[in-house]
N, C-alpha and C. Protein backbone atom coordinates (compact mmCIF):
# COMPACT_ATOMS: atom_id res chain seq x y z
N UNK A 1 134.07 124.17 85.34
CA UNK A 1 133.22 124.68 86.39
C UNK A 1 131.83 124.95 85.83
N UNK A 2 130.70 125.13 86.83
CA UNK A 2 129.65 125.50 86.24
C UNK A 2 128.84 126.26 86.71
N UNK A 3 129.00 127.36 86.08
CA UNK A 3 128.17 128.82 86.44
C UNK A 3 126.51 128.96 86.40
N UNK A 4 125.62 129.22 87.21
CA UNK A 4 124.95 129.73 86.57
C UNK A 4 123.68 128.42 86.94
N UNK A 5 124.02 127.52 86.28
CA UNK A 5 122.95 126.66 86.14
C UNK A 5 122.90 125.16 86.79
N UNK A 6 123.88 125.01 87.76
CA UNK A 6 123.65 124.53 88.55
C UNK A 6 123.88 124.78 90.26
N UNK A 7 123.40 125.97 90.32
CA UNK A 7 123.91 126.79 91.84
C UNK A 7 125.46 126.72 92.09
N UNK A 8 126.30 126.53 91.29
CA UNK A 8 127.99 126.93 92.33
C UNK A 8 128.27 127.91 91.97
N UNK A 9 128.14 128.72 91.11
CA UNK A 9 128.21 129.87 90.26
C UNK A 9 128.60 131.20 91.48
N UNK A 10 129.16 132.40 91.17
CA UNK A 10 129.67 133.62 91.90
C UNK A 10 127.74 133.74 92.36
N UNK A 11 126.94 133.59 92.00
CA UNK A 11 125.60 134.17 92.06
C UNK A 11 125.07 133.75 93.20
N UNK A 12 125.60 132.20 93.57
CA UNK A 12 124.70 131.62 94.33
C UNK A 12 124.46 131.66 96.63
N UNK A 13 125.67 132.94 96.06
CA UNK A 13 125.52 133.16 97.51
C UNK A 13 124.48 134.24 97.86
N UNK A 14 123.64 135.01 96.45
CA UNK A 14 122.62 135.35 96.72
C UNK A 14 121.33 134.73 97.01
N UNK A 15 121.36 133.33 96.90
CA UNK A 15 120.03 132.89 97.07
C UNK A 15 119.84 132.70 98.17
N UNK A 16 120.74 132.61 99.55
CA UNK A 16 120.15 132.45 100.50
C UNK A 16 119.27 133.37 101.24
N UNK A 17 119.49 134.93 101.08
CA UNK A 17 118.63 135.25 101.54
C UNK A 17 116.92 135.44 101.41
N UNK A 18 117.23 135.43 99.73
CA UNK A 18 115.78 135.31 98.81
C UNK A 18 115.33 134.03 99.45
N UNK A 19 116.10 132.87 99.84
CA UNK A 19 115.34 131.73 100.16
C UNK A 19 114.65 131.91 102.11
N UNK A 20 115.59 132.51 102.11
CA UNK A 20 114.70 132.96 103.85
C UNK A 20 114.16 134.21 104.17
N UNK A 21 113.98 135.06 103.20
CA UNK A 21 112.94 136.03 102.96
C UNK A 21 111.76 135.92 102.13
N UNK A 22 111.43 134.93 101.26
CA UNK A 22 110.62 134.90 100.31
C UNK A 22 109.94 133.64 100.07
N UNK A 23 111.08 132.68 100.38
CA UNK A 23 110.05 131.64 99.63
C UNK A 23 109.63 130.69 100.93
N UNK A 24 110.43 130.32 102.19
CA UNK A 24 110.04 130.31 103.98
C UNK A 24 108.98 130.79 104.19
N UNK A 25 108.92 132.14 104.69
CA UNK A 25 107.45 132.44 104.31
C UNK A 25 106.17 132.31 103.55
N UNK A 26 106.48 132.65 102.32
CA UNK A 26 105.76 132.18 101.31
C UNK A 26 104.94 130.34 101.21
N UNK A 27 105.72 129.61 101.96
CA UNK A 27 105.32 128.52 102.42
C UNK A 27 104.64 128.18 103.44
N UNK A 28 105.17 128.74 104.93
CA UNK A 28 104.32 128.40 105.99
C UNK A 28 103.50 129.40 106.11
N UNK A 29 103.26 130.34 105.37
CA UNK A 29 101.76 131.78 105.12
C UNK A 29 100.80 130.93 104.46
N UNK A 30 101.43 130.42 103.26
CA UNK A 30 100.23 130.13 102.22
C UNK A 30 99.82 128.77 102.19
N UNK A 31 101.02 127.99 101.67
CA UNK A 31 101.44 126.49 101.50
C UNK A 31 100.13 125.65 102.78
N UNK A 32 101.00 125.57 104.04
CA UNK A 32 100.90 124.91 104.91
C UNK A 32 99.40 125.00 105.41
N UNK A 33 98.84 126.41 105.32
CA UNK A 33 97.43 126.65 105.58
C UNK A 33 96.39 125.73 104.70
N UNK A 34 96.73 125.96 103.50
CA UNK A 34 95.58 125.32 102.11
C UNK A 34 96.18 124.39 102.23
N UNK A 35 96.89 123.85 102.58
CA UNK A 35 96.98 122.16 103.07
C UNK A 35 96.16 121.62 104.18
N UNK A 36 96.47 122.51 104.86
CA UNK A 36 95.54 121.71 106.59
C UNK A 36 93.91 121.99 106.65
N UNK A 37 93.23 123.18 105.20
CA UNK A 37 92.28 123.32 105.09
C UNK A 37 91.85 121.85 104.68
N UNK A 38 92.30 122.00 103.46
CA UNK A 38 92.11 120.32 102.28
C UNK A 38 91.82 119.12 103.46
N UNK A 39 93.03 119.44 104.03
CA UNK A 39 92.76 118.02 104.98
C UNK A 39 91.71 117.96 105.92
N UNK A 40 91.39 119.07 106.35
CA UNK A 40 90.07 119.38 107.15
C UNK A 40 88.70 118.74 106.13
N UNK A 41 88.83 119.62 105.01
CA UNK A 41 86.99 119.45 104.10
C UNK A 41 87.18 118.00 103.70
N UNK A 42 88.78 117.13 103.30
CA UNK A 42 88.79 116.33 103.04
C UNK A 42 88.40 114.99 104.28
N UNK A 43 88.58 115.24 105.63
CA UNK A 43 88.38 114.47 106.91
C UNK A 43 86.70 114.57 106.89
N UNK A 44 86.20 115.54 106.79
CA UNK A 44 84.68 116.02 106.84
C UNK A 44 84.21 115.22 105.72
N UNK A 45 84.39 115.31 104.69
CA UNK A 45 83.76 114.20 103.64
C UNK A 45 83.47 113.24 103.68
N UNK A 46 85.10 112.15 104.26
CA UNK A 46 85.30 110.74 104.06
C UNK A 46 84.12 110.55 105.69
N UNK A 47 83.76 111.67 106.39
CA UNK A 47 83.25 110.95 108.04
C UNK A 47 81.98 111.11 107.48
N UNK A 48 81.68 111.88 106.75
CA UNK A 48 80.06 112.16 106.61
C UNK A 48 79.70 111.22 105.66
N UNK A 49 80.53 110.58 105.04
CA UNK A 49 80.21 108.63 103.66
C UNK A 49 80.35 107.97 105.24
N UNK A 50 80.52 108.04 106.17
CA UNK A 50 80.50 106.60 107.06
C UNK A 50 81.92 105.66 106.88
N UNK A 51 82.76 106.60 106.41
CA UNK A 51 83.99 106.07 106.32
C UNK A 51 85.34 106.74 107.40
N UNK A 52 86.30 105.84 107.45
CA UNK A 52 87.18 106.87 108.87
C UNK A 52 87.65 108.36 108.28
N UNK A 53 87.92 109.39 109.34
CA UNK A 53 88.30 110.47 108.57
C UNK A 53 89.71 110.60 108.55
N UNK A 54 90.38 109.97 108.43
CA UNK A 54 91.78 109.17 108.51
C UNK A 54 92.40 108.55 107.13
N UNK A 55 91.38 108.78 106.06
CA UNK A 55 91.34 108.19 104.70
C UNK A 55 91.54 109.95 104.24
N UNK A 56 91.22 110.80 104.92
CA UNK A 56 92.02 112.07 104.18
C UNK A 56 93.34 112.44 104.36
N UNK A 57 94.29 111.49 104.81
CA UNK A 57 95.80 111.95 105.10
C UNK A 57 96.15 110.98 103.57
N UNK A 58 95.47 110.35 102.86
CA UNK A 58 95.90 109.77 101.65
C UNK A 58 96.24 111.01 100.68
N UNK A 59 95.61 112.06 101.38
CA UNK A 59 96.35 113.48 100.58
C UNK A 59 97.94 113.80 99.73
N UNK A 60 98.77 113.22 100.99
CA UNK A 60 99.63 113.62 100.90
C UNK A 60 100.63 112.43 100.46
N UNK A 61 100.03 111.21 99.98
CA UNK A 61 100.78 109.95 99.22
C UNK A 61 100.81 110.37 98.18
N UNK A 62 101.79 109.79 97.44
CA UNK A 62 101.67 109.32 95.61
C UNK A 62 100.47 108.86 95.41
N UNK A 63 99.43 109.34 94.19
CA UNK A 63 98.31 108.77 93.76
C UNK A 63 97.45 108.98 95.08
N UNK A 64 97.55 109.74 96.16
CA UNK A 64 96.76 109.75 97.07
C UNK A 64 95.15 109.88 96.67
N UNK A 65 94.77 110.87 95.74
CA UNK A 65 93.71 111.46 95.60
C UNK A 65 92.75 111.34 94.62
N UNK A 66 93.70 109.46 93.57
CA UNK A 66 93.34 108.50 93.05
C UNK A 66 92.65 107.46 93.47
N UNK A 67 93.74 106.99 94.67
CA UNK A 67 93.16 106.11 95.97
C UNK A 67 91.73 106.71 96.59
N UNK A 68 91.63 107.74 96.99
CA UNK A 68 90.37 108.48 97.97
C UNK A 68 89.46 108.27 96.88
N UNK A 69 89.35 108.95 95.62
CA UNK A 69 88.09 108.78 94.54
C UNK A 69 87.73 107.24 94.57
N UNK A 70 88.86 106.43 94.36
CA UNK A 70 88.26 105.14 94.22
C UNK A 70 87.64 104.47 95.38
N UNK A 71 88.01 104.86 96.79
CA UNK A 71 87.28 104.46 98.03
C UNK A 71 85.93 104.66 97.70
N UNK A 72 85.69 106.32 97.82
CA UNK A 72 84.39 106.89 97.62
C UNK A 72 83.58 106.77 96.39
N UNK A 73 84.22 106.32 95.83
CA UNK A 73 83.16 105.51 94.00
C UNK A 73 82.63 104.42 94.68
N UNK A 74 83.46 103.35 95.19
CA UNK A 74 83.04 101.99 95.60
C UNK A 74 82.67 101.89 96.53
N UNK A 75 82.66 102.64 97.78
CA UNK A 75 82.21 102.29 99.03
C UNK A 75 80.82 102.14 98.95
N UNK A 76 80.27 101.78 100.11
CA UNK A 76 78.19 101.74 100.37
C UNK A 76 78.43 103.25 101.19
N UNK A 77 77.43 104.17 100.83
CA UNK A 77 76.93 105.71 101.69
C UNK A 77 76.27 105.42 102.48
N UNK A 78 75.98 106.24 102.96
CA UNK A 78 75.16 106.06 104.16
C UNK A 78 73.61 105.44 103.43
N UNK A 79 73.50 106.65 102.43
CA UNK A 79 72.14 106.49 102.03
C UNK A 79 71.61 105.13 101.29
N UNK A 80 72.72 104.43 100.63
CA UNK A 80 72.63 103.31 100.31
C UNK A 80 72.44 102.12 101.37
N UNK A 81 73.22 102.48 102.82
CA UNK A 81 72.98 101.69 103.70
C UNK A 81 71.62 101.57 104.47
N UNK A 82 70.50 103.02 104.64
CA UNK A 82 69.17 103.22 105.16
C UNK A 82 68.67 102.61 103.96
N UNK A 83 68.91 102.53 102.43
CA UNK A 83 67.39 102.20 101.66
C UNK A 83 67.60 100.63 102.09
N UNK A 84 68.78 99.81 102.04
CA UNK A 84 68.91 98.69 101.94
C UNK A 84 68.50 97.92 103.57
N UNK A 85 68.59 99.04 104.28
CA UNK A 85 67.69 98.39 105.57
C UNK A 85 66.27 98.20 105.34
N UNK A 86 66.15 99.70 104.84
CA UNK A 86 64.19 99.85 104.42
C UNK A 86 63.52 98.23 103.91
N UNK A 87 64.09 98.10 102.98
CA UNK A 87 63.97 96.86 102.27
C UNK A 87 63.86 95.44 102.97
């Protein structure tokens, strides 16, 4: 049998409440907020480069926030797009 260290243990019928008093909360209080912020400043960024703000849900992929830097390294800005009209 295995006690202790892999939850079947006499112990583990205490975790349920610690898990719906403490860490439930602790998630949709804190977690879920500074996520939907990110995704907000992150939507505001990619719209204000002239890019969709739809390129900030790459947040939440594998390598998401690898992918987004490399959009915004390589893309044309806005400002690159007015000098190259000027011209």
């Amino acid at each position: 049998m295995c006690y202790g260290v892999c939850g079947m243990g006499p112990g583990s019928a205490a975790a349920a409440p610690f898990m719906v008093f403490f860490i439930i909360p602790l998630i949709l209080g804190f977690v879920v907020p500074i996520c939907l912020l990110k995704l907000f400043l992150w939507w505001r960024v990619f719209s204000k480069t002239g890019n969709s703000g739809a390129f900030a849900l790459l947040l939440f992929a594998p390598f998401g926030t690898l992918i987004m830097l490399c959009i915004l390294a390589f893309s044309t800005w806005p400002t690159e797009k007015k000098t190259e009209q000027q011209t």
